[in-house]
N, C-alpha and C. Protein backbone atom coordinates (compact mmCIF):
# COMPACT_ATOMS: atom_id res chain seq x y z
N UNK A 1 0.84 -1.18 0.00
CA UNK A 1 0.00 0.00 0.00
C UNK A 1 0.88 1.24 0.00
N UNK A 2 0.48 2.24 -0.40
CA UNK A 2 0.97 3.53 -1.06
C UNK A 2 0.33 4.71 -0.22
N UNK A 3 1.24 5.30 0.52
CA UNK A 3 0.03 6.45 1.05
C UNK A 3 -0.10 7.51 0.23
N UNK A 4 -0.75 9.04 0.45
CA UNK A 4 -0.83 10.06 -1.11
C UNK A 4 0.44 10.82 -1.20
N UNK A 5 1.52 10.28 -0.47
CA UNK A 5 2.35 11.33 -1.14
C UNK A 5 3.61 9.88 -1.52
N UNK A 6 2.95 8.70 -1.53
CA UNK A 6 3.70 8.01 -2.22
C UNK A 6 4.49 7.06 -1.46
N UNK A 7 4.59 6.65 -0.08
CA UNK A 7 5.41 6.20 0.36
C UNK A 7 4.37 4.96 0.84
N UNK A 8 5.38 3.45 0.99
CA UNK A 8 5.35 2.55 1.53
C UNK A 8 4.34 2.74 2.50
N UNK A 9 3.09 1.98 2.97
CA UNK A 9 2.67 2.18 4.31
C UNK A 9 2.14 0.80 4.75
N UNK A 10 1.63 0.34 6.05
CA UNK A 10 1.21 -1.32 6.81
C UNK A 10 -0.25 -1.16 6.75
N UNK A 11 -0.44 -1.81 7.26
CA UNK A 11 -2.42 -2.08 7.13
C UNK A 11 -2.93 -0.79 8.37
N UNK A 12 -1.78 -0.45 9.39
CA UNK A 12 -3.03 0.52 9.78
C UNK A 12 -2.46 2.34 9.12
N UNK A 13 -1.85 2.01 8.03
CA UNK A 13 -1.61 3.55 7.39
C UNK A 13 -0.72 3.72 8.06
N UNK A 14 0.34 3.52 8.36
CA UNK A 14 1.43 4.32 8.80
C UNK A 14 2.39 3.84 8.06
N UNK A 15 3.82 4.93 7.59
CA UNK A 15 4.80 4.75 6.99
C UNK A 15 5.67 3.15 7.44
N UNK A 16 6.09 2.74 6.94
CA UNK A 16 7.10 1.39 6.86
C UNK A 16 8.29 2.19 6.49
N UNK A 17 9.28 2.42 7.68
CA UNK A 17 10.59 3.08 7.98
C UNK A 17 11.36 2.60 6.80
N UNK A 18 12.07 2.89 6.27
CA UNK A 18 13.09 2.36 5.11
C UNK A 18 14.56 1.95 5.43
N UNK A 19 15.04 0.64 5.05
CA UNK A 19 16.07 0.06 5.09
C UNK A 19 17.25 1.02 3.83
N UNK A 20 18.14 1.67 4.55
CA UNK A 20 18.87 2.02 3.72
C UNK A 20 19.73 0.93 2.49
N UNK A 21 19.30 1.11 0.70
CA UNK A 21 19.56 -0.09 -0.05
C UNK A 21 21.31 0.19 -0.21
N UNK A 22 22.01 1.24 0.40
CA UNK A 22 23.09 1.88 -0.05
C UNK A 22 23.72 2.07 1.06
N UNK A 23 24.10 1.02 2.02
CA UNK A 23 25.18 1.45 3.12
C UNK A 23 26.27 1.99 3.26
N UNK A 24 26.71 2.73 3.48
CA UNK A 24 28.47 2.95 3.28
C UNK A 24 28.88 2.23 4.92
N UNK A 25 28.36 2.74 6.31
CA UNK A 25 29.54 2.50 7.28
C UNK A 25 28.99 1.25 8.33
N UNK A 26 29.94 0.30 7.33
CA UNK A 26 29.84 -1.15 7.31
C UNK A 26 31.04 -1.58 8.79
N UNK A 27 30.78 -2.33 9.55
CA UNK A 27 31.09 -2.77 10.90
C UNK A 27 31.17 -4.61 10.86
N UNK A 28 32.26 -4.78 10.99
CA UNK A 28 32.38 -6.70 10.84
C UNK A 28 32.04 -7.03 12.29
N UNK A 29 31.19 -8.46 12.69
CA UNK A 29 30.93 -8.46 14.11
C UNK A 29 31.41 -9.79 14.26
N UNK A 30 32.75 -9.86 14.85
CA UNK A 30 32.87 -11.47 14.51
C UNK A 30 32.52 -12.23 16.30
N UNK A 31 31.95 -13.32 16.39
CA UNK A 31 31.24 -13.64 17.88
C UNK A 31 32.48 -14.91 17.62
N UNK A 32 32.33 -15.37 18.94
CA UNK A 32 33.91 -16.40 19.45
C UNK A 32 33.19 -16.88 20.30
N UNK A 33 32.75 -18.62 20.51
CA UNK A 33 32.21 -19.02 21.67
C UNK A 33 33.15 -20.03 22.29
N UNK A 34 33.31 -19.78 23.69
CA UNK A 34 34.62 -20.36 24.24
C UNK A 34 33.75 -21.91 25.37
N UNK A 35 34.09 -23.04 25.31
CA UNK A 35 33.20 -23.97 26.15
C UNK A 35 32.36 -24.36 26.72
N UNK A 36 31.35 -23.97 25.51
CA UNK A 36 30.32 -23.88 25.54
C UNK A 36 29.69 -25.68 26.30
N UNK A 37 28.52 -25.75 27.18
CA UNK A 37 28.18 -27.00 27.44
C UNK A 37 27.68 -28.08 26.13
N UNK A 38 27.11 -27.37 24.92
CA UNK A 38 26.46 -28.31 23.59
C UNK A 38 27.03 -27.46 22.37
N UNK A 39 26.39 -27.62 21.68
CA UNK A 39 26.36 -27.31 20.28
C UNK A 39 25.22 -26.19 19.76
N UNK A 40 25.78 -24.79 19.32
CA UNK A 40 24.06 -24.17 19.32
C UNK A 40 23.55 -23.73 17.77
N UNK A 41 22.56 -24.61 17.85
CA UNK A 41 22.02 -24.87 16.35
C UNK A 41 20.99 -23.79 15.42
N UNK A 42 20.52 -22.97 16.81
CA UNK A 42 19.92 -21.97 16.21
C UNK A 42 20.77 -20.38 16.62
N UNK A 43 21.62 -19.68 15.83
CA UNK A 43 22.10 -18.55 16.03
C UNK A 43 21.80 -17.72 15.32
N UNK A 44 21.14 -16.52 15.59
CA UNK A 44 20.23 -14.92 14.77
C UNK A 44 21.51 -14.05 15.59
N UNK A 45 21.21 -12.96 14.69
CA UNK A 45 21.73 -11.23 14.85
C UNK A 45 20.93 -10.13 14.12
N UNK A 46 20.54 -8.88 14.55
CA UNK A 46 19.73 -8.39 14.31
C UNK A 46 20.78 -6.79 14.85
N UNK A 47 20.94 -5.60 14.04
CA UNK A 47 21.28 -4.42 14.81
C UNK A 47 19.92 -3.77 14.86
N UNK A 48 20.39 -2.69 15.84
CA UNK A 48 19.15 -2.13 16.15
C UNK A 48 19.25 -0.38 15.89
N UNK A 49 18.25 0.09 15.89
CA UNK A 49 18.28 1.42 15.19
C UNK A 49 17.42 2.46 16.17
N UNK A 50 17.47 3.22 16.70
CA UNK A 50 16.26 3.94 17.17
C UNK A 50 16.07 5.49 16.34
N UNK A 51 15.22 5.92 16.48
CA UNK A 51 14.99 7.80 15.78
C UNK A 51 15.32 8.45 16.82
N UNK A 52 16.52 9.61 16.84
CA UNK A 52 17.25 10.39 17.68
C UNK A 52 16.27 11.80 17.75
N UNK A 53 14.94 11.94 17.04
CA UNK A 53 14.26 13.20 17.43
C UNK A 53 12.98 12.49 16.86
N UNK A 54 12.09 11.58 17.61
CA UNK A 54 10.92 11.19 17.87
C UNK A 54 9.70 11.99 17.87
N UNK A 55 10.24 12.74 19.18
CA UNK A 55 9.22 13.79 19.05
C UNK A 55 9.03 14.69 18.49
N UNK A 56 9.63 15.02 17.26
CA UNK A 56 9.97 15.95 16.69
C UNK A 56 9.24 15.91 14.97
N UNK A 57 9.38 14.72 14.81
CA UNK A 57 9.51 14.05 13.55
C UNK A 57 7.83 13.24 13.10
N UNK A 58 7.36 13.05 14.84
CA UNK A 58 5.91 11.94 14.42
C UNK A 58 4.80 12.68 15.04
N UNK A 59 3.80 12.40 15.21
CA UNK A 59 2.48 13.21 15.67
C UNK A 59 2.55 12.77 16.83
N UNK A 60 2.10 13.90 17.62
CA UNK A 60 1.55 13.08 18.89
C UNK A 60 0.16 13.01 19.28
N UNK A 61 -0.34 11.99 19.72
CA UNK A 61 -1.69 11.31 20.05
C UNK A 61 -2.47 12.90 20.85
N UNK A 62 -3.21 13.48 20.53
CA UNK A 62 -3.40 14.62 21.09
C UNK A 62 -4.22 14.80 21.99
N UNK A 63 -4.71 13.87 22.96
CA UNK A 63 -5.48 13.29 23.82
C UNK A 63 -4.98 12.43 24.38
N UNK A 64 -4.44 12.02 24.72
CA UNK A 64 -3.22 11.48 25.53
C UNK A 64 -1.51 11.95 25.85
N UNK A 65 -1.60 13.07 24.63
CA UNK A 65 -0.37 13.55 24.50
C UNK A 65 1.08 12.77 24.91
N UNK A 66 0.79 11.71 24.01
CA UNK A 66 1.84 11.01 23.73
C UNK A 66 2.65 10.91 22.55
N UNK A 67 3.63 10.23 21.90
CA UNK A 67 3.79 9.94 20.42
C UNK A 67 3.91 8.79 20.19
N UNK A 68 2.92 7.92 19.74
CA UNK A 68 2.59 6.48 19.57
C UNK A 68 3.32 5.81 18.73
N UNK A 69 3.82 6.51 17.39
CA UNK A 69 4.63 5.77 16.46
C UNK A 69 5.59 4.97 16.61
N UNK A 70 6.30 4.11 16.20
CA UNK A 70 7.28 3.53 16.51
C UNK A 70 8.22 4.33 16.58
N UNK A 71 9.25 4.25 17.39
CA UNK A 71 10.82 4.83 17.24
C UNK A 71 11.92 4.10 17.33
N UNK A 72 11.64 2.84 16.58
CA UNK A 72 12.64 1.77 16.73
C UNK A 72 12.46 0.88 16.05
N UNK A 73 13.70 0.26 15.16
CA UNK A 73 13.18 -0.89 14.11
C UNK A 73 14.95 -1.46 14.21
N UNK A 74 14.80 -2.64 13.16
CA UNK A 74 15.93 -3.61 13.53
C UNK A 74 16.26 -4.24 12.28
N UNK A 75 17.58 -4.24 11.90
CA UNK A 75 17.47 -5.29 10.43
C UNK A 75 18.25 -6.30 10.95
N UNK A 76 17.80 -8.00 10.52
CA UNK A 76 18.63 -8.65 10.65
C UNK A 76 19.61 -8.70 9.72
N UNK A 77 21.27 -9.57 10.67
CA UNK A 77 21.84 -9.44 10.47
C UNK A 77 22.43 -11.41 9.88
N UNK A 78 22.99 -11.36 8.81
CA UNK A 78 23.57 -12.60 8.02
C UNK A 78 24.91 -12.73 8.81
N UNK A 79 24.52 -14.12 8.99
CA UNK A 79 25.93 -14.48 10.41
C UNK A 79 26.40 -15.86 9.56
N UNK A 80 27.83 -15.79 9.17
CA UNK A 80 28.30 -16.61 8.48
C UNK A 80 28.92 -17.89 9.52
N UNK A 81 29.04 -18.96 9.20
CA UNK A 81 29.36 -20.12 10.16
C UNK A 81 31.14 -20.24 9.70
N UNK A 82 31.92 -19.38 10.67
CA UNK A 82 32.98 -19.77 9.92
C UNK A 82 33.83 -21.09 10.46
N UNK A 83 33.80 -21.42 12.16
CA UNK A 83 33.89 -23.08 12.19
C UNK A 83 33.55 -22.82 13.47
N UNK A 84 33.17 -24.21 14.14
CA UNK A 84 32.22 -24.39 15.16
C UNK A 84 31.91 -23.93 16.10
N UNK A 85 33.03 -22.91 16.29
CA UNK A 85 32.88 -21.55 17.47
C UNK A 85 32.47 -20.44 16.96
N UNK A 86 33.18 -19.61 15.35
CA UNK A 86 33.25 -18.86 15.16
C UNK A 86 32.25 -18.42 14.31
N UNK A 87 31.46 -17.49 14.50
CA UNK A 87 30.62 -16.55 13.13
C UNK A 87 30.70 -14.95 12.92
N UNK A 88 30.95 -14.62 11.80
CA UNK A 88 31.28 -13.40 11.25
C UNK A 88 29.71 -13.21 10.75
N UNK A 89 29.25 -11.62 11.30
CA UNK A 89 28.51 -10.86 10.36
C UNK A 89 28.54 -9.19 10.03
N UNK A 90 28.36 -8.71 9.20
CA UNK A 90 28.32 -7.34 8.68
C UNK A 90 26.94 -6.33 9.21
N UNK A 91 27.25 -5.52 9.69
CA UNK A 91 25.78 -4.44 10.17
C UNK A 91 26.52 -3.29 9.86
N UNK A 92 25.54 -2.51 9.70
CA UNK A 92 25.42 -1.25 8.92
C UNK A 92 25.17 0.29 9.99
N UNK A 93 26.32 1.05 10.60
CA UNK A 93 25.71 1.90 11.40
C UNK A 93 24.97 2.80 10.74
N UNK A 94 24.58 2.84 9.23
CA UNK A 94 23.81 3.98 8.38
C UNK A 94 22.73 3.16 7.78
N UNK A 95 22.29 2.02 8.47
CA UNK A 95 20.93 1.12 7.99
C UNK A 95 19.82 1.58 7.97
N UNK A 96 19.57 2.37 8.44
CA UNK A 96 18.19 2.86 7.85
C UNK A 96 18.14 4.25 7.17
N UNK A 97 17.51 4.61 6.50
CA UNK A 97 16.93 6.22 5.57
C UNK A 97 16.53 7.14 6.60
N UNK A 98 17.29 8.15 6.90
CA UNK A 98 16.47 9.28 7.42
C UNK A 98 15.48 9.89 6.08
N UNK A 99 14.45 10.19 7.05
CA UNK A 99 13.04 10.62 5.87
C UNK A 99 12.39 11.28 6.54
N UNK A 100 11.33 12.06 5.74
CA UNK A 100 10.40 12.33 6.38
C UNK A 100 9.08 11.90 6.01
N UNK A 101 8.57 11.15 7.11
CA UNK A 101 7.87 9.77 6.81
C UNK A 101 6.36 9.90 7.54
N UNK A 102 6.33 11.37 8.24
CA UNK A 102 5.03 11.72 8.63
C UNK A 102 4.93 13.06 8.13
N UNK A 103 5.73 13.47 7.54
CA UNK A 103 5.23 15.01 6.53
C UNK A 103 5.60 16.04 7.66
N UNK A 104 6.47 15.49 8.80
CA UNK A 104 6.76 17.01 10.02
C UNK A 104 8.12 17.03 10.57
N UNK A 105 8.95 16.58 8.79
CA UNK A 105 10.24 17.19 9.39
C UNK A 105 11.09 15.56 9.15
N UNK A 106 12.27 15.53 8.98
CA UNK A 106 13.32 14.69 8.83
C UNK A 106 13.48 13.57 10.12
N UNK A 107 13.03 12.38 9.87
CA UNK A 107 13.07 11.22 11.03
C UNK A 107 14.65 10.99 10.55
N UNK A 108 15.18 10.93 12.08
CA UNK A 108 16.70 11.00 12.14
C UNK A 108 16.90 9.58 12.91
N UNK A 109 17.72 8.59 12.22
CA UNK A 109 18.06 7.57 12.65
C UNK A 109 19.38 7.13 13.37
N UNK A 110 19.46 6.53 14.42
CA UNK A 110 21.28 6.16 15.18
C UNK A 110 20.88 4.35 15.31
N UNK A 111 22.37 3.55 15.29
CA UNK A 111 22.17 2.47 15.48
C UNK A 111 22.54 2.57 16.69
N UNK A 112 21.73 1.55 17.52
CA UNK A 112 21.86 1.16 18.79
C UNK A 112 22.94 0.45 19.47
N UNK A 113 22.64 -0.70 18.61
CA UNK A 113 23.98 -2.03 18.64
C UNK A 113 23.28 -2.79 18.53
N UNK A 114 24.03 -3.68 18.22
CA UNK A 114 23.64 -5.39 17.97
C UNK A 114 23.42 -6.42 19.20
N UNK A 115 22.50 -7.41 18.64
CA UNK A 115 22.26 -8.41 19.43
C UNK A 115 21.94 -9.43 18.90
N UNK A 116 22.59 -11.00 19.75
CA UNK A 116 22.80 -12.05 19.15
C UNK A 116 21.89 -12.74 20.04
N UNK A 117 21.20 -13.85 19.51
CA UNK A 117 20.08 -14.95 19.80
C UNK A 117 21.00 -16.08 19.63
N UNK A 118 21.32 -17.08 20.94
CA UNK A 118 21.87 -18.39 20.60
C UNK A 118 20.69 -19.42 21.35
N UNK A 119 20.36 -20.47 20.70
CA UNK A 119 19.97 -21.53 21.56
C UNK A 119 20.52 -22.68 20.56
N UNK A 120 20.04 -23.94 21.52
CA UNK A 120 20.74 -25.36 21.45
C UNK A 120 19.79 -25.40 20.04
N UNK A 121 18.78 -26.00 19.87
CA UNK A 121 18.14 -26.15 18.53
C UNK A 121 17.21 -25.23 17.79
N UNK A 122 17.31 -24.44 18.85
CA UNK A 122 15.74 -23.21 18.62
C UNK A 122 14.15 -23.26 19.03
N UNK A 123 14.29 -24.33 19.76
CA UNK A 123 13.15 -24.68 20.40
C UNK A 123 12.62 -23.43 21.28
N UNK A 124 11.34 -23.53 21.46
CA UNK A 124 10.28 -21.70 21.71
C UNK A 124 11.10 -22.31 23.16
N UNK A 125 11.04 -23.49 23.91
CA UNK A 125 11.27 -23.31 25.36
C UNK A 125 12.93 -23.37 25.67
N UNK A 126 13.52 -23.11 24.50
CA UNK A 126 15.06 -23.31 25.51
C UNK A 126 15.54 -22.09 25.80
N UNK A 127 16.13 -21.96 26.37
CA UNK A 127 17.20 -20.82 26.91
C UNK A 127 17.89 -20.18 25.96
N UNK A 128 17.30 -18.56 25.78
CA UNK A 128 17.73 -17.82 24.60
C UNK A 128 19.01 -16.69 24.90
N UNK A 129 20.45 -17.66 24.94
CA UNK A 129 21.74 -16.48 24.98
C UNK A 129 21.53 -15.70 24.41
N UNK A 130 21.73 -14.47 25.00
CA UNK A 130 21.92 -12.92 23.78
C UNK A 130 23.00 -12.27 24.42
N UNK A 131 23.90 -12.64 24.09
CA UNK A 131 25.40 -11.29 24.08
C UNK A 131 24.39 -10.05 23.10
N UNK A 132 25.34 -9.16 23.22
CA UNK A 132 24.82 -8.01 22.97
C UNK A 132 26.16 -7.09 23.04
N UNK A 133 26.41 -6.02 21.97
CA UNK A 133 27.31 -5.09 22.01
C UNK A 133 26.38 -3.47 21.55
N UNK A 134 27.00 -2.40 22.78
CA UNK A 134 25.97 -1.56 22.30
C UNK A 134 26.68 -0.37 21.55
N UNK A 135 26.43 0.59 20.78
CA UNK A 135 26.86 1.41 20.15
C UNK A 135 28.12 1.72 20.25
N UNK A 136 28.74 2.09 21.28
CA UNK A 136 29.63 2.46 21.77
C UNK A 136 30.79 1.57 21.29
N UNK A 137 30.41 0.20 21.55
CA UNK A 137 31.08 -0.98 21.15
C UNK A 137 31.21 -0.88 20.07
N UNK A 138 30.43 -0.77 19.19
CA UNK A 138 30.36 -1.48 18.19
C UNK A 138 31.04 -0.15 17.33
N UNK A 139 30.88 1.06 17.18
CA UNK A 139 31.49 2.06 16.86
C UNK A 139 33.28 2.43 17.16
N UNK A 140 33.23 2.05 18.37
CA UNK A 140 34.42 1.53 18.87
C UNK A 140 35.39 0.66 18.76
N UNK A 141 34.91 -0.53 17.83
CA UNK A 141 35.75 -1.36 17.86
C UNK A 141 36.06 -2.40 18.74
N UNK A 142 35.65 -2.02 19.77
CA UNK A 142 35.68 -3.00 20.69
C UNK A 142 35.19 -4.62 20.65
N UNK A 143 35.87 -4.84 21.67
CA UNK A 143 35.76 -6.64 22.05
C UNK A 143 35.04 -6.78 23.25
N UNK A 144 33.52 -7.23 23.57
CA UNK A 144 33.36 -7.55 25.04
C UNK A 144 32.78 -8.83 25.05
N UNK A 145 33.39 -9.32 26.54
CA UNK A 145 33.42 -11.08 26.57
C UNK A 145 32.00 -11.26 27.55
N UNK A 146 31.12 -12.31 27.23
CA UNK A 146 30.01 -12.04 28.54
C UNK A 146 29.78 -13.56 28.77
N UNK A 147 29.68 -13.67 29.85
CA UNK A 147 29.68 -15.00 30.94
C UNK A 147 28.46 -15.72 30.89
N UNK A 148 28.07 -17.26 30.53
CA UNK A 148 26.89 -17.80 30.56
C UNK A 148 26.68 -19.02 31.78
N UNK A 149 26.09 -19.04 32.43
CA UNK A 149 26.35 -20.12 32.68
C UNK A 149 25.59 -21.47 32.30
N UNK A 150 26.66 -22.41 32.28
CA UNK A 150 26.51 -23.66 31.86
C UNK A 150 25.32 -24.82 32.21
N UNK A 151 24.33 -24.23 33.08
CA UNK A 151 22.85 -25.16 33.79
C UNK A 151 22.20 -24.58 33.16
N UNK A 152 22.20 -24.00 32.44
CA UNK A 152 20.89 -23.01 31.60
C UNK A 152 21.06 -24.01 30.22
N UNK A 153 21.71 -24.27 29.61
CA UNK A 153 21.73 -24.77 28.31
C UNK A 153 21.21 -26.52 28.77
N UNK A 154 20.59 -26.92 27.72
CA UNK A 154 20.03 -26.35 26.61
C UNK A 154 18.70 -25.61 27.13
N UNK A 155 18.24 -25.90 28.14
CA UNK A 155 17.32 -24.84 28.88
C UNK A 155 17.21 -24.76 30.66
N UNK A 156 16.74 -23.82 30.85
CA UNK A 156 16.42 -23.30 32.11
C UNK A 156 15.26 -24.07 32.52
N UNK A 157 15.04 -23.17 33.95
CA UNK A 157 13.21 -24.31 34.57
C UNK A 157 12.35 -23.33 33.97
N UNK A 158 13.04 -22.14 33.66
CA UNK A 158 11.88 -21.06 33.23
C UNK A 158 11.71 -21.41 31.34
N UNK A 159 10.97 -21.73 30.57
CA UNK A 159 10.64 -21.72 29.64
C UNK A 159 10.73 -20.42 28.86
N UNK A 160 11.87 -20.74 27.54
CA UNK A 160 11.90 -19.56 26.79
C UNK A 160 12.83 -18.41 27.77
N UNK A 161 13.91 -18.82 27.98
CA UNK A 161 14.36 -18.01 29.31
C UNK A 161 15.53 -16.81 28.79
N UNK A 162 15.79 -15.67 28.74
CA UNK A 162 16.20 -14.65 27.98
C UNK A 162 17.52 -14.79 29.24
N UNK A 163 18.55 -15.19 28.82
CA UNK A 163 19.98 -14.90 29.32
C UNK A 163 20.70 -13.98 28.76
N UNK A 164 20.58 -12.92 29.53
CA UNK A 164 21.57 -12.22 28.91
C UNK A 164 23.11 -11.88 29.43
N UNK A 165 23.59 -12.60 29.85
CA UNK A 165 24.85 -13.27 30.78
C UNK A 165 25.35 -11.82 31.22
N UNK A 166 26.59 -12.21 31.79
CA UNK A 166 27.30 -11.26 32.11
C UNK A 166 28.57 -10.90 32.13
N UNK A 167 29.34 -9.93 32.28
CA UNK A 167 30.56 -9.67 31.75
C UNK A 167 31.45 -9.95 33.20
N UNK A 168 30.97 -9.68 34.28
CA UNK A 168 31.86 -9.75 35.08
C UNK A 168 31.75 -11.67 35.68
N UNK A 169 32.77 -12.69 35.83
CA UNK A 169 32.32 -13.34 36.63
C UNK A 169 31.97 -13.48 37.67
N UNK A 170 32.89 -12.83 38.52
CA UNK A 170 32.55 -13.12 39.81
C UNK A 170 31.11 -12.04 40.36
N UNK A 171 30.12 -12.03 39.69
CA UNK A 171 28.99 -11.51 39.78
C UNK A 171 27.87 -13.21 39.95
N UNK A 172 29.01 -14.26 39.37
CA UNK A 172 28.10 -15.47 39.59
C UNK A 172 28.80 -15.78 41.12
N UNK A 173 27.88 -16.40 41.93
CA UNK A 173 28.02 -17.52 42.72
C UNK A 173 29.27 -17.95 42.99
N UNK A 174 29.80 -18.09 43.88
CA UNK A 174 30.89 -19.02 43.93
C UNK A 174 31.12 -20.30 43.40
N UNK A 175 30.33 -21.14 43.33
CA UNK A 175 29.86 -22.51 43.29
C UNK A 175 30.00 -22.44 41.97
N UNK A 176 29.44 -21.69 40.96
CA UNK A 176 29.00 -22.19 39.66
C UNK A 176 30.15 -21.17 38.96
N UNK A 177 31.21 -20.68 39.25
CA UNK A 177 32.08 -19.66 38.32
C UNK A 177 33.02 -20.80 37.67
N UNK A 178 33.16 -21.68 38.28
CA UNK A 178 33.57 -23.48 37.42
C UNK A 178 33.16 -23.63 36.28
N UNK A 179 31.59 -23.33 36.43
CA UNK A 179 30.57 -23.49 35.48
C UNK A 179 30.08 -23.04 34.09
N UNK A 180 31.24 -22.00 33.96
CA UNK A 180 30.35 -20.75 32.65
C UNK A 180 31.27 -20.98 31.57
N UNK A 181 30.69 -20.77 30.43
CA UNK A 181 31.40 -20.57 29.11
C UNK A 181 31.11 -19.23 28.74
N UNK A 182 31.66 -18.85 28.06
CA UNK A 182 31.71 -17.42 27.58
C UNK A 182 31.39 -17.44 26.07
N UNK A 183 30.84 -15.88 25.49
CA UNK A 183 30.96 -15.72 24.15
C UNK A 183 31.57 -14.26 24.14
N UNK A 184 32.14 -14.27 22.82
CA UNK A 184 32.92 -12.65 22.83
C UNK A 184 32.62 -12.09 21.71
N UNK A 185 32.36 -10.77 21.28
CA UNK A 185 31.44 -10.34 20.44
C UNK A 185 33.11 -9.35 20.19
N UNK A 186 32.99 -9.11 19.08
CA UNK A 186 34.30 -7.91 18.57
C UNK A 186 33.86 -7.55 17.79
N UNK A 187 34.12 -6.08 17.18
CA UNK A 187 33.59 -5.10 16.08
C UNK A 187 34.68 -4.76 15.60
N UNK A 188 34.92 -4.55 14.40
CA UNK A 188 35.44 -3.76 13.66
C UNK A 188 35.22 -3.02 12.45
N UNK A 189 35.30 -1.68 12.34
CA UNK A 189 35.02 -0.66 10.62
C UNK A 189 35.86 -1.48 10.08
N UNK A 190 35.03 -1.55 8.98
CA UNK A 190 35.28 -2.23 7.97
C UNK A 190 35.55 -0.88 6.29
N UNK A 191 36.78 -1.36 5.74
CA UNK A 191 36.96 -0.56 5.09
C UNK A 191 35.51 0.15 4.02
N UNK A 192 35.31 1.22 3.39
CA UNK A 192 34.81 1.34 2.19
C UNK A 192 34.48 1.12 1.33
């Protein structure tokens, strides 16, 4: 669907944000998983994007005086298997189109950072690792290592259980710092 001044729109009329088709500042994300307890068969990446002037850019609900629109969208990201630890993928800190996509001014886009989905087969109930690197990182160059522990795989007692580990160990338990495998997320600009 087409709204009248021509742009992309979803079933309830609102603009569909645009994936920039022309990236230039391309970021390599290569992830490193260090002893791990199994094998993880389902691995996603996705960067994330938010609009840096929201309120500026979308209507606001004028009876509630809010701004309802989205201010946040995500492209996934193609994660290459390069051997049984290692996967390389490419994200884009200029992935989406600044536009003006409600007719009130230039929607201004920043990437957030990336985030990675690991589980054992991908089953809805296992335990969903997400390392995560946030802007800073990922703009940066940086390397950060984050701690899982090893009773969670291939799942937790909680069903569908969102781990998002941690960087420091000794933030675990005494008992279980035996216990953890790590994954390490590194960024680097990638030439032109």
């Amino acid at each position: 669907m087409h709204s009248k001044n021509g742009q992309d729109v979803d079933a309830d009329g609102d603009p569909i944000y645009r994936k920039n088709p022309h990236p230039t500042q391309a970021y390599r994300i290569t992830m490193t998983i260090e002893d791990a307890p199994g094998p993880f068969g389902h691995v996603e990446a996705a960067a994330f994007y938010q609009m840096t002037n929201h309120q500026q850019c979308t209507p606001v609900e004028p009876i509630a005086g809010v701004w309802p629109k989205q201010k946040e969208d995500s492209i996934p990201a193609v994660l290459q298997k390069m051997d049984a630890t290692t996967y390389v993928a490419t994200i884009y800190a200029d992935g989406m189109v600044d536009a003006d996509y409600y007719e009130k001014g230039i929607c201004q886009w920043e990437l957030m950072g990336v985030g990675l989905s690991l589980k054992a087969t991908g089953k809805k109930e296992e335990t969903n690792f997400s390392p995560s690197l946030d802007k800073k990182e990922v703009l940066g160059s940086m390397t950060k290592t984050t701690f899982f522990w090893d009773g969670g795989y291939p799942r937790d007692e909680m069903e569908n259980f969102p781990d998002l580990g941690n960087t420091d160990p000794s933030k675990f338990k005494e008992e279980l710092r035996n216990q953890l495998f790590k994954i390490s997320l590194s960024s680097k600009k990638e030439a032109p």
